[in-house]
Protein backbone atom coordinates (compact mmCIF):
# COMPACT_ATOMS: atom_id res chain seq x y z
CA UNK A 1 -32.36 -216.99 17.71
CA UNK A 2 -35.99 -216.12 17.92
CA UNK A 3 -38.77 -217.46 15.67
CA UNK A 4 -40.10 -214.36 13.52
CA UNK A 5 -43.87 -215.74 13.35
CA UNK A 6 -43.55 -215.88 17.30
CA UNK A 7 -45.89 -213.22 18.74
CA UNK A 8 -44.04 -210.80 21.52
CA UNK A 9 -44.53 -211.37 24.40
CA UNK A 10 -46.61 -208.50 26.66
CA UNK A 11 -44.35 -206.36 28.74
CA UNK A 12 -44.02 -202.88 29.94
CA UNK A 13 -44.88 -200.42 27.15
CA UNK A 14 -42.14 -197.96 26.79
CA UNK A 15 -42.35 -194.55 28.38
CA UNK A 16 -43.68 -191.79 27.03
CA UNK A 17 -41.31 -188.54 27.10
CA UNK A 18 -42.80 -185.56 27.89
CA UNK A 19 -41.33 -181.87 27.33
CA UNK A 20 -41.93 -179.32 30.83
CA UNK A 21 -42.27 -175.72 30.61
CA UNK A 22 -41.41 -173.48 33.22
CA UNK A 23 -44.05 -172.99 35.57
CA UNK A 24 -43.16 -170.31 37.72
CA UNK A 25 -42.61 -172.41 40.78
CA UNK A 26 -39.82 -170.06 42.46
CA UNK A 27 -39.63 -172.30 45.94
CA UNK A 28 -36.81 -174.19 44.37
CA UNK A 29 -33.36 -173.33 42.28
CA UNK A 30 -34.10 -172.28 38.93
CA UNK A 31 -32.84 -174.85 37.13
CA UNK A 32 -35.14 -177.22 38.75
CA UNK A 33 -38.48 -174.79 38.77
CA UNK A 34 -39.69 -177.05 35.05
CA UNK A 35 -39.61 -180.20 38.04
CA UNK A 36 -42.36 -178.70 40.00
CA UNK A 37 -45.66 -176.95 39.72
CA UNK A 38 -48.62 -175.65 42.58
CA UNK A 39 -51.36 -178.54 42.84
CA UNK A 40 -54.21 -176.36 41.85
CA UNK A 41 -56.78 -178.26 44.29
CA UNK A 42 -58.95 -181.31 44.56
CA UNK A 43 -60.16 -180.42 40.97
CA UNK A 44 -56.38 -180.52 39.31
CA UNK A 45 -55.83 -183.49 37.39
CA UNK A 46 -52.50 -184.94 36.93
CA UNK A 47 -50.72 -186.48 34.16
CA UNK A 48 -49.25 -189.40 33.79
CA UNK A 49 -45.80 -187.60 34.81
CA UNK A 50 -46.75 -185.87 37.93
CA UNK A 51 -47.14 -187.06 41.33
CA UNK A 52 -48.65 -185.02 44.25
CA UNK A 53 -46.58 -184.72 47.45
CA UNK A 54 -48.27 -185.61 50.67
CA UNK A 55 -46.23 -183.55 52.51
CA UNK A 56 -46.37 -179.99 50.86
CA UNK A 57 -49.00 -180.87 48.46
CA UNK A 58 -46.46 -179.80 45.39
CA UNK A 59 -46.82 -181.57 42.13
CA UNK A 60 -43.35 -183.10 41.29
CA UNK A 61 -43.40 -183.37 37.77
CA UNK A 62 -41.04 -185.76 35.51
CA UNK A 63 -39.70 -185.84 31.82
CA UNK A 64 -40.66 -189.13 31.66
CA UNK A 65 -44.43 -191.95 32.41
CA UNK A 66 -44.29 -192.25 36.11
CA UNK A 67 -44.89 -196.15 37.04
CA UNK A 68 -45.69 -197.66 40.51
CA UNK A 69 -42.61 -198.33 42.21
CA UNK A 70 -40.56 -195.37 41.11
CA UNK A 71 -39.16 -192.78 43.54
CA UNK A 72 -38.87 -189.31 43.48
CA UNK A 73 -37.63 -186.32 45.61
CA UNK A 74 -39.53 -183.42 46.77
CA UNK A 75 -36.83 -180.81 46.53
CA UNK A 76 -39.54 -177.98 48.52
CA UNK A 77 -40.07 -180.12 51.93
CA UNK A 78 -36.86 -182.38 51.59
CA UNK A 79 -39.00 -185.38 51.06
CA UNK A 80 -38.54 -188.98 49.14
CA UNK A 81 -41.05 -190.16 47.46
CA UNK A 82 -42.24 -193.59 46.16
CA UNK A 83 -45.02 -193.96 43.74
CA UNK A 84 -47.76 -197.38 44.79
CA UNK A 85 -50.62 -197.84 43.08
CA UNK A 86 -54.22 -197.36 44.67
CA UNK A 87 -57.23 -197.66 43.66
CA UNK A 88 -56.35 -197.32 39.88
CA UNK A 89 -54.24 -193.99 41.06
CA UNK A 90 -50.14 -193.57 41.53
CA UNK A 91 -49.83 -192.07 45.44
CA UNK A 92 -46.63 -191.01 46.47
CA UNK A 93 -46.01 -192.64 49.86
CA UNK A 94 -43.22 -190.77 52.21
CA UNK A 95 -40.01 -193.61 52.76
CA UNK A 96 -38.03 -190.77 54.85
């Protein structure tokens, strides 16, 4: 049993959830067109749920935070994804 006074200790804060819209990104099945949306240029910020593909420069978008170390898959070019940290910034490095 854990002392009540005892301050938590620091960890991961929990996720955020985030709700996606349909974009109109028709490269992929519909059902997975919410996942995905055109990178709008060096200008186009992303959330803290997208990451930018290196490959096809799509923005793969997730329901959830996106974290270094997570992977995801670029349905468009085929490619996996995982997310490192750089700089301050998540990049999505290619694994295969």
């Amino acid at each position: 049993m854990t002392d009540p006074l005892e301050k938590p200790t620091p960890g991961p804060r929990p996720r955020e959830t985030f709700e996606l819209e349909e974009t109109g990104f028709n490269e992929v099945p519909k059902r997975f067109r919410r996942f995905y949306r055109r990178w709008r240029g060096p200008g186009d910020k992303l959330g803290p749920n997208e990451a930018l593909c290196p490959v096809c420069k799509v923005v793969i978008r997730s329901t959830k935070t996106l974290r270094a170390g997570d992977r995801v898959y670029c349905m468009p070019c085929m490619s996996r994804l995982e997310l490192v940290e750089e700089d301050g910034m998540l990049v999505a490095k290619v694994i295969y």
